[in-house]
Protein backbone atom coordinates (compact mmCIF):
# COMPACT_ATOMS: atom_id res chain seq x y z
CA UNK A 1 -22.16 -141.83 -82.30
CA UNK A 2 -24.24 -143.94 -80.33
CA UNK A 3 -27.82 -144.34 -81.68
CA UNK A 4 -27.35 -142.55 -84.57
CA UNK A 5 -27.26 -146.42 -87.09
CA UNK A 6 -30.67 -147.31 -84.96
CA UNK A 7 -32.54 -143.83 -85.84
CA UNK A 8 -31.72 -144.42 -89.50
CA UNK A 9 -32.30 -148.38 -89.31
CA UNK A 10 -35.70 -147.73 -87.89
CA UNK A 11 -36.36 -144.62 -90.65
CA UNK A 12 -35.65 -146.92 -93.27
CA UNK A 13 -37.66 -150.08 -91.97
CA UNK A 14 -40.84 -147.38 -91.47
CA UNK A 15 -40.40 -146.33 -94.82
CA UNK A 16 -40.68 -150.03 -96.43
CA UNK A 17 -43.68 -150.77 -93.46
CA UNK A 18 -45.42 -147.48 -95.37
CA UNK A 19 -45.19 -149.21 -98.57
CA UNK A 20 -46.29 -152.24 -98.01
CA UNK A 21 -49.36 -150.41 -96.15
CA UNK A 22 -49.51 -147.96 -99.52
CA UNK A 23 -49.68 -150.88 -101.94
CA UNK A 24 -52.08 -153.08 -99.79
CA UNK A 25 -54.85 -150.64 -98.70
CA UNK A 26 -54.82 -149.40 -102.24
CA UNK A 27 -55.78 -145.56 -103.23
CA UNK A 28 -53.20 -143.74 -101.23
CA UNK A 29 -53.60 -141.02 -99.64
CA UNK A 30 -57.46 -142.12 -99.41
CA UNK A 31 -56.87 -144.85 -96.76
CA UNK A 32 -58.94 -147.61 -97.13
CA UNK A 33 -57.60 -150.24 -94.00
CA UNK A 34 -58.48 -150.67 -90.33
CA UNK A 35 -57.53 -147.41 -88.01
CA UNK A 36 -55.60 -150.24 -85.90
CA UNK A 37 -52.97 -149.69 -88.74
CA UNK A 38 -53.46 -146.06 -89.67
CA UNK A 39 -50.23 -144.86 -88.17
CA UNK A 40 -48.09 -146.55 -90.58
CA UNK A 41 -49.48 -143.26 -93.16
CA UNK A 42 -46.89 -141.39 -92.76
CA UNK A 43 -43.76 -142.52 -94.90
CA UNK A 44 -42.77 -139.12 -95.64
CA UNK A 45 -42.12 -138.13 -91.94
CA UNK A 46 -39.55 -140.56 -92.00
CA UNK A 47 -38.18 -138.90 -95.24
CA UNK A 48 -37.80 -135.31 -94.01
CA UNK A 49 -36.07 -136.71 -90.67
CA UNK A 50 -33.18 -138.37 -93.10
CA UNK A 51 -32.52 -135.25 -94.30
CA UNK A 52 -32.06 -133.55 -90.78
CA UNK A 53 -29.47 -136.65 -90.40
CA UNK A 54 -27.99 -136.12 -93.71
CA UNK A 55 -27.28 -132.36 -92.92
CA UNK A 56 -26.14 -132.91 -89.04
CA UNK A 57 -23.55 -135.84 -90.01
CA UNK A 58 -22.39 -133.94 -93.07
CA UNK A 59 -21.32 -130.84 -91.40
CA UNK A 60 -20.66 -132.49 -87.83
CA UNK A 61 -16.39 -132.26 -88.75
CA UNK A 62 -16.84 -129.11 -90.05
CA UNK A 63 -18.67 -127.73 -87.35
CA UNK A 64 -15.76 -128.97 -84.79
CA UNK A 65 -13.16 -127.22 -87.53
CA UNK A 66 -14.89 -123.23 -87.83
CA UNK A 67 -17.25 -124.48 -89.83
CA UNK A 68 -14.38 -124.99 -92.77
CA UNK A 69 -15.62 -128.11 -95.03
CA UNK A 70 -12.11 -128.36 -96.29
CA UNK A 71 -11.58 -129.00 -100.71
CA UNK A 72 -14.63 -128.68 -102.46
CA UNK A 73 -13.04 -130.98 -105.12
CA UNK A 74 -12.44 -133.62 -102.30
CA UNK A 75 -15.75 -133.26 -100.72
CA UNK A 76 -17.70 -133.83 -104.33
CA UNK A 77 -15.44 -137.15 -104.81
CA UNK A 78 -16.13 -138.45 -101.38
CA UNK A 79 -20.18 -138.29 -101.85
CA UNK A 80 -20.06 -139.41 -105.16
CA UNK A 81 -17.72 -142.08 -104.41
CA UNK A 82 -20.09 -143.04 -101.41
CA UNK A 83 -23.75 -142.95 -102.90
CA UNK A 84 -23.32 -143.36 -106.14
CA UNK A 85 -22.06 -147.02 -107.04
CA UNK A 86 -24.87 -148.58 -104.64
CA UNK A 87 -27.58 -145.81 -106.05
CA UNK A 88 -26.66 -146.82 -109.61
CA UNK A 89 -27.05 -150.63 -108.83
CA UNK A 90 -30.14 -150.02 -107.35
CA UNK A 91 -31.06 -147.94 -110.56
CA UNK A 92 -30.59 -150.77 -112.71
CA UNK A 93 -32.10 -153.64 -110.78
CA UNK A 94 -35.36 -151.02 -110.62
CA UNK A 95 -35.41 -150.35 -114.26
CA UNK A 96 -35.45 -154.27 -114.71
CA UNK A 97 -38.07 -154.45 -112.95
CA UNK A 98 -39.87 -151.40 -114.19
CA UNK A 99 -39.44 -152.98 -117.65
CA UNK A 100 -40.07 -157.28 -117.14
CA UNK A 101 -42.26 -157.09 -114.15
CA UNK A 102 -44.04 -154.35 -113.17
CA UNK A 103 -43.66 -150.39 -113.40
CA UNK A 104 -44.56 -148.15 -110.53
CA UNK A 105 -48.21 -147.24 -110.18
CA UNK A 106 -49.22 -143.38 -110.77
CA UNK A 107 -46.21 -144.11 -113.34
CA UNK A 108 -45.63 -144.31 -116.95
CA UNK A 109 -43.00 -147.35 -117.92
CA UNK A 110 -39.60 -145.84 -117.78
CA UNK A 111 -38.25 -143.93 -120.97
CA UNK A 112 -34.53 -143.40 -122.14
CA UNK A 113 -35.29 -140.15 -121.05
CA UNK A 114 -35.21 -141.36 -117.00
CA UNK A 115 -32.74 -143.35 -117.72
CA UNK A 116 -30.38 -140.27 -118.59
CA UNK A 117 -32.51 -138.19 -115.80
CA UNK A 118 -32.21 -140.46 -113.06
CA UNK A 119 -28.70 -141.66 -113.59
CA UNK A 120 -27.55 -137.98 -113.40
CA UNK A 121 -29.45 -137.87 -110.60
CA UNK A 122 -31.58 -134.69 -111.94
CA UNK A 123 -35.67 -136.33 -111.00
CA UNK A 124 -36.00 -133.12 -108.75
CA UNK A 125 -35.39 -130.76 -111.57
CA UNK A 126 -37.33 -132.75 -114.98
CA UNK A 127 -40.42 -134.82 -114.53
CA UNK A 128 -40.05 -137.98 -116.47
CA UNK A 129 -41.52 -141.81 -115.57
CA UNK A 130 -40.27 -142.80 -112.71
CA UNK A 131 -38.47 -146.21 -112.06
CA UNK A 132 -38.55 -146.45 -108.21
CA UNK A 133 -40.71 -143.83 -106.42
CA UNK A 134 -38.34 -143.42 -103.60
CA UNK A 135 -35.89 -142.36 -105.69
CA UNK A 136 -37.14 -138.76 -105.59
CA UNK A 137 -35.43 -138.31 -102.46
CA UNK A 138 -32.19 -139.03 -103.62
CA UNK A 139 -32.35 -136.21 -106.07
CA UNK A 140 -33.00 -133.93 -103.33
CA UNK A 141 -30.24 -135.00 -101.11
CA UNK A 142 -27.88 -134.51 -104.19
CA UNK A 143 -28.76 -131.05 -104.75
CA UNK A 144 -28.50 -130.23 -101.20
CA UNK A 145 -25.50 -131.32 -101.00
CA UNK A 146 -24.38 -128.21 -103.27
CA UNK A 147 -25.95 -126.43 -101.04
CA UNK A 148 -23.67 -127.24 -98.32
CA UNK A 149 -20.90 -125.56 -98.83
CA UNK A 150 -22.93 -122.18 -98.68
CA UNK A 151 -24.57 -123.18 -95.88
CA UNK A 152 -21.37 -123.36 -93.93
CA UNK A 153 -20.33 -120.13 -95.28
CA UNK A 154 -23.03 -118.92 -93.47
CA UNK A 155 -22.42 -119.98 -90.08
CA UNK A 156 -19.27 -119.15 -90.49
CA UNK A 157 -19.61 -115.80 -91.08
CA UNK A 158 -22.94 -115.04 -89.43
CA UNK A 159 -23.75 -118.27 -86.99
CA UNK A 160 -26.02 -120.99 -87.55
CA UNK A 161 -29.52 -119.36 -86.46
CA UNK A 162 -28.67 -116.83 -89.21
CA UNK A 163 -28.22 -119.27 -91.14
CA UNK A 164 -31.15 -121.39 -90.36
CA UNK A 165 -33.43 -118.04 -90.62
CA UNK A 166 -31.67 -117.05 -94.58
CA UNK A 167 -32.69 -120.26 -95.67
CA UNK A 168 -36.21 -120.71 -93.79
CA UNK A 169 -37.91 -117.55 -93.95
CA UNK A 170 -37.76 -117.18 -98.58
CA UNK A 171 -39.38 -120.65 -97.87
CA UNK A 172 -42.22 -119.12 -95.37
CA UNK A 173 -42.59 -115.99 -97.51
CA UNK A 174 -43.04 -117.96 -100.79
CA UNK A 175 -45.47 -120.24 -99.14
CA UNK A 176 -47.68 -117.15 -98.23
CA UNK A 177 -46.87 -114.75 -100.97
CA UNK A 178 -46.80 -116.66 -104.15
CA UNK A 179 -48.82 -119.31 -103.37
CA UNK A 180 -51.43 -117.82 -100.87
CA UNK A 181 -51.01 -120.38 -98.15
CA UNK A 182 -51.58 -123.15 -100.03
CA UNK A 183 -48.89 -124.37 -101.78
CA UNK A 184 -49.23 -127.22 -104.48
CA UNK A 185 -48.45 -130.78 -104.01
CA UNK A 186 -45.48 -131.13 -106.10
CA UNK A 187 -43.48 -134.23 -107.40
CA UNK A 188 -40.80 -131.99 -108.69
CA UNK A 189 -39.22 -129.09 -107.12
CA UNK A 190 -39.08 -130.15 -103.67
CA UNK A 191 -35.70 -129.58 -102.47
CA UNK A 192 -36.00 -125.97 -102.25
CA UNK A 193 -38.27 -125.97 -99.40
CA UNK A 194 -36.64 -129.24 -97.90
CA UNK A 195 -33.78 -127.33 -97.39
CA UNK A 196 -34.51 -126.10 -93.79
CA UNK A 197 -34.77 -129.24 -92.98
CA UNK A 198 -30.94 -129.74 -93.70
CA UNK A 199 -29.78 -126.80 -92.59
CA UNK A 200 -31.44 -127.75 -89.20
CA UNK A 201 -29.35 -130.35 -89.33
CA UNK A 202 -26.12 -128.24 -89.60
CA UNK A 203 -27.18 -126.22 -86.85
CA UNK A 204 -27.54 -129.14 -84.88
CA UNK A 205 -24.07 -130.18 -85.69
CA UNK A 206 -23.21 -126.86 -84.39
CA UNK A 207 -24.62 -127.28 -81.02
CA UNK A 208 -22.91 -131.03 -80.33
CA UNK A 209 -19.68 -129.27 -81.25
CA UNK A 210 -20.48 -126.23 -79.13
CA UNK A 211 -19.42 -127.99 -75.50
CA UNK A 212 -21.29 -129.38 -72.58
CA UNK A 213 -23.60 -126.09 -72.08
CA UNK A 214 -26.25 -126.57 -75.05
CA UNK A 215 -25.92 -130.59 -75.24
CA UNK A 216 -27.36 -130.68 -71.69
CA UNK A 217 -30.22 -129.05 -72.32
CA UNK A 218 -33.26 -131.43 -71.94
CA UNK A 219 -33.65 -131.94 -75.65
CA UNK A 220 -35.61 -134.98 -75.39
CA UNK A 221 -38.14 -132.63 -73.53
CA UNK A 222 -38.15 -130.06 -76.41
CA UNK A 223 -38.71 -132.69 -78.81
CA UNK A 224 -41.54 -133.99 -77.08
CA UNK A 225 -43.21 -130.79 -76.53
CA UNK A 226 -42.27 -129.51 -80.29
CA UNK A 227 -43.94 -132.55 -81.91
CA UNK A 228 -47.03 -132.00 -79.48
CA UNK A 229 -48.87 -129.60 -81.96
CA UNK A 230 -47.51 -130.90 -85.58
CA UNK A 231 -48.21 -134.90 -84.29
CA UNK A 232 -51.74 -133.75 -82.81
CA UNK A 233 -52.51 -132.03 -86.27
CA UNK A 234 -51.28 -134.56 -88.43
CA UNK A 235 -52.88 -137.76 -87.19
CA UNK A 236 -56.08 -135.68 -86.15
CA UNK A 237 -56.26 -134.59 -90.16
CA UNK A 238 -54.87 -137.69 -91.55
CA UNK A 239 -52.39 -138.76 -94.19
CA UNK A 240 -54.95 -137.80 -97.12
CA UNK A 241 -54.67 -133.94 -95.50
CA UNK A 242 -51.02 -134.59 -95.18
CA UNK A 243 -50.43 -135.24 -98.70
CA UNK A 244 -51.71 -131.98 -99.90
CA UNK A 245 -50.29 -129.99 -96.66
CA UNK A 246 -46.39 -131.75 -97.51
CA UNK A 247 -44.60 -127.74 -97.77
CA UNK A 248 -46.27 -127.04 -93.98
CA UNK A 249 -46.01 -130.23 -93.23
CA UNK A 250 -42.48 -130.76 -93.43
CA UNK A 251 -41.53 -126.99 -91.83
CA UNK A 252 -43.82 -128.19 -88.49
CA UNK A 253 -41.99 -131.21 -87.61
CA UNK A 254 -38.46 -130.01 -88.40
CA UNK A 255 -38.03 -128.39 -84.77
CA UNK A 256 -38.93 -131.90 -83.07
CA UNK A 257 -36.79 -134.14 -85.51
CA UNK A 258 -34.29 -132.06 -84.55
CA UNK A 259 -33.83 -131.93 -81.03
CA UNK A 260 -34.69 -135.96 -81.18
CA UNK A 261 -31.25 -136.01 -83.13
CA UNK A 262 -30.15 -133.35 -80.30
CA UNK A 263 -31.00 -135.50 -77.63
CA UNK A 264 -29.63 -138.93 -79.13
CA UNK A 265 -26.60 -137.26 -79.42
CA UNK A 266 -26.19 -135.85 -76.22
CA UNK A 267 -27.12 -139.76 -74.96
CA UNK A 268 -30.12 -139.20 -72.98
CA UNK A 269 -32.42 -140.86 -72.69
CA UNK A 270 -30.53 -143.57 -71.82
CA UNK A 271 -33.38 -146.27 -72.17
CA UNK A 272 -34.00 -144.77 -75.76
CA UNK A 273 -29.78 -144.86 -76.84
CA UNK A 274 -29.97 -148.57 -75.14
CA UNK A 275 -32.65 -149.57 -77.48
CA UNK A 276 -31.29 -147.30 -80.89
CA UNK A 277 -27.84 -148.54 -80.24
CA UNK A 278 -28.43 -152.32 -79.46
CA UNK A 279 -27.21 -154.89 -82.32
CA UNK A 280 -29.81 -155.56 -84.18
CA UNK A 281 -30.80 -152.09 -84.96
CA UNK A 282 -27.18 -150.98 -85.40
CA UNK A 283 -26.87 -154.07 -88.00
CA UNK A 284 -30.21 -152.43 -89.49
CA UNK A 285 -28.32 -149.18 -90.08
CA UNK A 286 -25.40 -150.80 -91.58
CA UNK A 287 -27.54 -151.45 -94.42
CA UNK A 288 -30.65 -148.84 -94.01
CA UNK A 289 -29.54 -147.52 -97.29
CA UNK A 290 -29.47 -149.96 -99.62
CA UNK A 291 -33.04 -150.89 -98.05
CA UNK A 292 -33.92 -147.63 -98.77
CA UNK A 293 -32.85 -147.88 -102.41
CA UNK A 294 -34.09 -151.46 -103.54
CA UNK A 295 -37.13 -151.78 -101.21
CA UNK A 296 -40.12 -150.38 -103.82
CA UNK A 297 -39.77 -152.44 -106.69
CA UNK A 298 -39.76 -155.78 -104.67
CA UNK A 299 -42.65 -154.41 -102.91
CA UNK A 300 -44.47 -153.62 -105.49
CA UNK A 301 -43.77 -156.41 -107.10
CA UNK A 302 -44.73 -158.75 -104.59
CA UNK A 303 -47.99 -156.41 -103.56
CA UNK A 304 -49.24 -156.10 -107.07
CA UNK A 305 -48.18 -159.21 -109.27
CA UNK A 306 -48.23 -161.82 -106.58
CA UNK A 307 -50.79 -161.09 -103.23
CA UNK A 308 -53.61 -158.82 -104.70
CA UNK A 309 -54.59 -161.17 -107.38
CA UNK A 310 -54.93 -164.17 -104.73
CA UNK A 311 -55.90 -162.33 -101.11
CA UNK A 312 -56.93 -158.86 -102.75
CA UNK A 313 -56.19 -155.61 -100.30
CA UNK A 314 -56.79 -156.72 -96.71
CA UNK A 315 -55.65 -156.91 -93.79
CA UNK A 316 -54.31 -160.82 -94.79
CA UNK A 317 -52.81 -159.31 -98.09
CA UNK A 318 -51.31 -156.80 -96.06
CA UNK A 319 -49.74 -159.54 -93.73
CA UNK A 320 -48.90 -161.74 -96.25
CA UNK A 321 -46.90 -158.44 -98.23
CA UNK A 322 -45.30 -157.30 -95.51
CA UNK A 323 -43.33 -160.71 -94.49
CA UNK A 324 -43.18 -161.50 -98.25
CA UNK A 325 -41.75 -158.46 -99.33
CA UNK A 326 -40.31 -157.18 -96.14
CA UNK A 327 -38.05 -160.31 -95.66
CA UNK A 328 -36.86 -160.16 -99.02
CA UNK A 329 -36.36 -156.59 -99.19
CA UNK A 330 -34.36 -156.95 -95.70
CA UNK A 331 -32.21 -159.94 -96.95
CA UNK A 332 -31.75 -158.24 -100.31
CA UNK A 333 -30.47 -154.82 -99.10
CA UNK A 334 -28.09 -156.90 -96.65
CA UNK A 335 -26.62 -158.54 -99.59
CA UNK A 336 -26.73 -155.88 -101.74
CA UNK A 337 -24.68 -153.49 -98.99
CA UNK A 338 -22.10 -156.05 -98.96
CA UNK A 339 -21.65 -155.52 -102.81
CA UNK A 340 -22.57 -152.21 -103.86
CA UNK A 341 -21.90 -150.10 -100.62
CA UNK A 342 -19.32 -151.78 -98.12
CA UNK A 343 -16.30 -151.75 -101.20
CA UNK A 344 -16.62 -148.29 -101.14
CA UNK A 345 -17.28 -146.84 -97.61
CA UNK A 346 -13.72 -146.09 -96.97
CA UNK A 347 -12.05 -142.64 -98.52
CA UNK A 348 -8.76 -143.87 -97.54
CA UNK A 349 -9.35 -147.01 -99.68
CA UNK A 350 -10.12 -144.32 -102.71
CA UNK A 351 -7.35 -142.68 -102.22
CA UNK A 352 -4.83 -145.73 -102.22
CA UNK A 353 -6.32 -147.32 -104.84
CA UNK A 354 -5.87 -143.92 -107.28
CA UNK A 355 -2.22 -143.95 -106.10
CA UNK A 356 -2.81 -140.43 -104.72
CA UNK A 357 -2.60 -140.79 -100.92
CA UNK A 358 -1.10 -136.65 -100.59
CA UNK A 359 -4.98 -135.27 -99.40
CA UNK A 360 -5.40 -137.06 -96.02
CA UNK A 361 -8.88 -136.39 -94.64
CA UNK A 362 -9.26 -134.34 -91.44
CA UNK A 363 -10.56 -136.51 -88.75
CA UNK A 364 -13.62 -135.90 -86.55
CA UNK A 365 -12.31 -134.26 -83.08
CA UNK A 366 -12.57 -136.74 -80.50
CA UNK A 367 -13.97 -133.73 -78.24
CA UNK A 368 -17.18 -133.34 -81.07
CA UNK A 369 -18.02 -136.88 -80.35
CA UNK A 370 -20.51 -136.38 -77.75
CA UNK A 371 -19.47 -139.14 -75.08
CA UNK A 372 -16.91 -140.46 -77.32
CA UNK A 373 -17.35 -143.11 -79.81
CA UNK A 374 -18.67 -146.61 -78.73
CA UNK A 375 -15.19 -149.42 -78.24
CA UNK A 376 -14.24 -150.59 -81.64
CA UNK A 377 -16.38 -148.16 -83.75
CA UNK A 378 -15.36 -145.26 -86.05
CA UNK A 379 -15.70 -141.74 -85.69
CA UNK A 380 -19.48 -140.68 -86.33
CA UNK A 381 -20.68 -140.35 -89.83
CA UNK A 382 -20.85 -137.76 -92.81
CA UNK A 383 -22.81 -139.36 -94.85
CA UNK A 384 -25.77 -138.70 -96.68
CA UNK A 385 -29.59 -139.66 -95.14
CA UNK A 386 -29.45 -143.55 -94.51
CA UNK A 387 -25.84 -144.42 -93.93
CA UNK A 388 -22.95 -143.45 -92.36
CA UNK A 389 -19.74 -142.27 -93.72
CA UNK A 390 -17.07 -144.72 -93.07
């Protein structure tokens, strides 16, 4: 779908920008830079809108089939199959790190206990030293992804909005109820109120695959006017507020995130699919993942070992960081794609290579496509928040 590899390319080249900004201006959330550079404060933004992505391309086939995801057994092979090999390279080259270079600040070195919590992709549920801070959001996407199959169950049975209102309003009440309005900051424990934020997703699957009536709606007008308020609070109050705001935070932008998905895929406006869908942010998304995974430890390496003690944490340190780390972080992750993710991006290559080619995968209805698919290019992707399923 066109602009879809662009909006993730771009999520995952903000997130790295927000770390090198992090690890520069040190004493995040407390923001000690210019104002000039202020905006790049908001990492986690970028975080919540993978996981709108994550649910919409996920349930986009099953949303043109009745909402019907098909064998559970299959499904659970396919995402394993397709995150883990890349996720476990990446945990290895971080725990190298972690242990020869540098660990992660506002961490403890890595134990043998992350090493068994992490590979089993459990951070969300135990709290144990961390060996790449973005990793957290990995173990939310894996948990939601057992949520799926109840979420479609849902719209199946009772529609989407029902849906999207079971899973939203516990979140709401347990916000106000149990914790008064002011939920904790959390590093644990997260991806039970991140999971409107997927299911919004889903619903939006549900409206590409619904026909021409809801996809030309002026989305990219409902997304503007949606992120009005929550963009107006936000950079009014600052990341520091942000930080300890993340539970309300992450609710208030879901409705614009969404219809910004709604409207890129519905194709309008064109200017903005031009721009996510030209080649060198579409190349960007062919790898945003594996930036995503192997991005913090060569920032932080390069941020903390090599610039601070020579340039300290200015605006030249920052500079310095960003091409430093950024070009080696981009030219890493495109290498280590090739390797770790491209070998195992096709299902049908699974299923030849185990010799059992009787379970052929139900392709994505042209008709779901909105526009149909660009010349040359596959069907749009399932997969999880920085790549596509191919």
């Amino acid at each position: 779908m066109a602009g879809l590899d662009g909006l993730r390319g771009l999520c995952a080249l903000y997130v790295m920008l927000f770390h090198c900004w992090a690890y520069t201006f040190r004493g995040f959330p407390r923001y000690r830079g210019p104002d000039w550079l202020s905006w790049l404060g908001f990492g986690r933004l970028s975080v919540v809108l993978f996981l709108v992505l994550s649910g919409f391309s996920l349930a986009l086939a099953a949303a043109g089939n009745d909402w019907r995801l098909g064998s559970l057994a299959r499904y659970a092979r396919r995402r394993a199959w397709r995150i883990l090999p890349a996720y476990w390279a990446a945990l290895a080259f971080s725990l190298a790190i972690a242990w020869t270079v540098v660990r992660q600040p506002h961490s403890a070195e890595p134990t043998a206990g992350s090493v068994v919590v992490y590979t089993l992709l459990l951070q969300d549920l135990f709290a144990v030293p961390t060996p790449n801070g973005a990793f957290w959001s990995i173990g939310v996407e894996a948990l939601l992804y057992g949520v799926l199959p109840l979420l479609l169950v849902l719209c199946r049975r009772f529609g989407p909005a029902a849906m999207l209102a079971v899973v939203t309003l516990p979140v709401i009440v347990i916000g106000f109820v149990v914790f008064d309005g002011s939920p904790p900051k959390s590093e644990n424990w997260m991806a039970p109120h991140l999971v409107p934020a997927f299911a919004a997703g889903v619903v939006a699957a549900g409206v590409v695959a619904a026909g021409d009536r809801l996809r030309r709606l002026p989305w990219a007008v409902l997304s503007l006017l949606a992120a009005i308020p929550a963009g107006a609070l936000i950079l009014h109050q600052g990341s520091r507020w942000m930080v300890n705001h993340y539970y309300w935070v992450d609710l208030a932008v879901v409705p614009a995130m969404t219809m910004l998905l709604l409207a890129v895929a519905s194709g309008r406006p064109a200017a903005l699919i031009r721009l996510l869908d030209s080649s060198p942010l579409r190349r960007l998304g062919s790898f945003s993942y594996s930036l995503y995974l192997i991005h913090l430890p060569i920032v932080v390496a390069i941020a903390l070992k090599l610039v601070a003690p020579r340039l300290g944490h200015g605006v030249a340190a920052f500079t310095v960081t960003t091409v430093l780390a950024g070009g080696l972080s981009l030219i890493g992750a495109w290498f280590f794609a090739r390797v770790f993710e491209v070998p195992f991006r096709s299902w049908a290559d699974v299923r030849t290579r185990s010799g059992s080619g009787h379970l052929p995968v139900a392709p994505i209805r042209p008709e779901v496509a909105v526009g149909g698919p660009r010349p040359g290019s596959r069907p749009p992707g399932r997969g999880p928040l920085l790549y596509r399923e191919r």
